[in-house]
C-alpha atoms as a PDB file:
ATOM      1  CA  UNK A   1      -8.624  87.290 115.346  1.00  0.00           C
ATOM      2  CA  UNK A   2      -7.872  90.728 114.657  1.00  0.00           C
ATOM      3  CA  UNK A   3      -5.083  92.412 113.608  1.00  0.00           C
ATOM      4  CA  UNK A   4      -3.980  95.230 116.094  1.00  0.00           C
ATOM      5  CA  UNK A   5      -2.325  97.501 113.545  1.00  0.00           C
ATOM      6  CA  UNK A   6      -5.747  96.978 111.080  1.00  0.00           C
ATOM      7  CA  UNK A   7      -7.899  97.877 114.019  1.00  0.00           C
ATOM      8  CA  UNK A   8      -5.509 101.125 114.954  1.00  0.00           C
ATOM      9  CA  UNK A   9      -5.576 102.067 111.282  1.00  0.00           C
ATOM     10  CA  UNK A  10      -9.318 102.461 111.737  1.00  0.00           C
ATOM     11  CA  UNK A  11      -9.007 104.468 114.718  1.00  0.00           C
ATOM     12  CA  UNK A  12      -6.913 107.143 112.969  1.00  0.00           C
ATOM     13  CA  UNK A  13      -7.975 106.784 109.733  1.00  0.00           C
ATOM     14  CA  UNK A  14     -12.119 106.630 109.403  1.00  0.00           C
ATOM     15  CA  UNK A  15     -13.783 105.225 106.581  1.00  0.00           C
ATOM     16  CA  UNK A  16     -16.849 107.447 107.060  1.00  0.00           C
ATOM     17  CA  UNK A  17     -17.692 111.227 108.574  1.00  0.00           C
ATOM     18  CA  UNK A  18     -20.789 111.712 109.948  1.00  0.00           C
ATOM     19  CA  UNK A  19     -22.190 115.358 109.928  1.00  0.00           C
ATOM     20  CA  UNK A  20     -24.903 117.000 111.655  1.00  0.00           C
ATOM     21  CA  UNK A  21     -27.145 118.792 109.976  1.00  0.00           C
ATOM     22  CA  UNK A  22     -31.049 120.193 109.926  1.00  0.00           C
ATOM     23  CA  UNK A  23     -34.033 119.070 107.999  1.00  0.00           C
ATOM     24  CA  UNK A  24     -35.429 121.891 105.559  1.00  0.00           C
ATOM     25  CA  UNK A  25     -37.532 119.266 103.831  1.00  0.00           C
ATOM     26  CA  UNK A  26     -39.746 116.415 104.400  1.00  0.00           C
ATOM     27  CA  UNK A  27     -40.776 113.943 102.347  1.00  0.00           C
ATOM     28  CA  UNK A  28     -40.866 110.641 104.070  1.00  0.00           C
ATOM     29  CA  UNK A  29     -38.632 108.639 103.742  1.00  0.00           C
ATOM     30  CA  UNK A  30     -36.602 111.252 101.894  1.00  0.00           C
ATOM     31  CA  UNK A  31     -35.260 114.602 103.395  1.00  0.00           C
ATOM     32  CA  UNK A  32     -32.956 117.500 102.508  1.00  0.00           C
ATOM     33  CA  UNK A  33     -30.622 118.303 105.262  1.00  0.00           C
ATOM     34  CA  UNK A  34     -28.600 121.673 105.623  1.00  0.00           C
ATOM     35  CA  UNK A  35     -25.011 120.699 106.764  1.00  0.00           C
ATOM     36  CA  UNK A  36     -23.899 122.646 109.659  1.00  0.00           C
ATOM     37  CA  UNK A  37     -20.840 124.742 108.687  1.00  0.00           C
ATOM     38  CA  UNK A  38     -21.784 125.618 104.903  1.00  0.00           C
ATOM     39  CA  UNK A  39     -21.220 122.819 102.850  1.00  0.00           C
ATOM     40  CA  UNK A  40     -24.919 122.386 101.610  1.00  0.00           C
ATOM     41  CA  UNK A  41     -28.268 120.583 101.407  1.00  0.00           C
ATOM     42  CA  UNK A  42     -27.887 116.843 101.215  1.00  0.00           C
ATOM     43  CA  UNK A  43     -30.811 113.912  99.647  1.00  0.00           C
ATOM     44  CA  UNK A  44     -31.096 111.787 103.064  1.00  0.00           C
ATOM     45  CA  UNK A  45     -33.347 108.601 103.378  1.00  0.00           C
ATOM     46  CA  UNK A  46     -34.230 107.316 106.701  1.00  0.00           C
ATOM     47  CA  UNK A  47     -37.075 105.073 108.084  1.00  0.00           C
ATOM     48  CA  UNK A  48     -37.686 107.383 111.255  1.00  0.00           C
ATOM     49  CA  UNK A  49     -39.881 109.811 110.014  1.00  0.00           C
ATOM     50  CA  UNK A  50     -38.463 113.459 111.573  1.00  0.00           C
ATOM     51  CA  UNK A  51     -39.673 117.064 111.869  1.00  0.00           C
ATOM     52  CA  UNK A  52     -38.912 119.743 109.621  1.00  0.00           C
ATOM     53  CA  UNK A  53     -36.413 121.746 111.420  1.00  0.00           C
ATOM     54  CA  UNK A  54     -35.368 118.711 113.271  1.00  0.00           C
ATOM     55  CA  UNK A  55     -31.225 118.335 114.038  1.00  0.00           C
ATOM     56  CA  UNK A  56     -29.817 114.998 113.368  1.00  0.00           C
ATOM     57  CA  UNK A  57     -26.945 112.955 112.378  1.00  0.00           C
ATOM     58  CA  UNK A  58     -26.090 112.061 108.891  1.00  0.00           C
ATOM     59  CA  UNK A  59     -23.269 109.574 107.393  1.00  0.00           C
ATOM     60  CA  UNK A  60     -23.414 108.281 103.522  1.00  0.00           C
ATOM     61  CA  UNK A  61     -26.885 110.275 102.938  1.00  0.00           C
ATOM     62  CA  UNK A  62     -28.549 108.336 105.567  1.00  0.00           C
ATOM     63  CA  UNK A  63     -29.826 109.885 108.793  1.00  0.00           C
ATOM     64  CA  UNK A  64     -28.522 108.499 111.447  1.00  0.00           C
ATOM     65  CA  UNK A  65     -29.965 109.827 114.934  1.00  0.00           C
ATOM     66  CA  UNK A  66     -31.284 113.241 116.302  1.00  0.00           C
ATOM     67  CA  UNK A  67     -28.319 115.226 117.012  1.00  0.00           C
ATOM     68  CA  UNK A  68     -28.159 117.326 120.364  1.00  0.00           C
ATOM     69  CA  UNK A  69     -29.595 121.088 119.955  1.00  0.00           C
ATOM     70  CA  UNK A  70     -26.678 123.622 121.076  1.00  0.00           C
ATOM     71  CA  UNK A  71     -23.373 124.965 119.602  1.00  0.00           C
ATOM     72  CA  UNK A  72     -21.099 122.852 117.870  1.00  0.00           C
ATOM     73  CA  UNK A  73     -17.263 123.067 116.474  1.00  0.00           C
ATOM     74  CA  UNK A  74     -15.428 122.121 113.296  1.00  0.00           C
ATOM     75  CA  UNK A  75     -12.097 120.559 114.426  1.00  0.00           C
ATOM     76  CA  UNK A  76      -9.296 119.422 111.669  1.00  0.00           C
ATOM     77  CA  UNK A  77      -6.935 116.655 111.864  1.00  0.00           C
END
């Protein structure tokens, strides 16, 4: 059983941020990914192999997903 003020604590609080980002280099299974936003290229790993160019979803330098083309915004909490 859970406890209800643990799981709210997770709600508010993440342990993790995922960021989306675009390839600018492949080498299978490792790619450099340009955060969206300005904070810089980051070493992913994944065992999807992606396009270069390719927008996706990254968390703890893994990629997670292809992320939706389009605009995006930054919102602080």
């Amino acid at each position: 059983m859970n406890n209800p003020l643990f799981e709210l604590r997770k709600l508010l609080n993440p342990t993790h941020a995922e960021y989306i980002g675009t390839i600018t280099s492949v080498k299978h299974p490792e790619y450099r990914v340009q955060i969206d936003g300005g904070s810089g290229p980051v070493l992913c790993t994944s065992g999807t192999t992606y396009n270069l160019g390719a927008r996706v979803f990254i968390a703890n330098q893994v990629i997670l997903r292809p992320a939706p083309t389009g605009q995006h915004s930054e919102i602080e909490i």
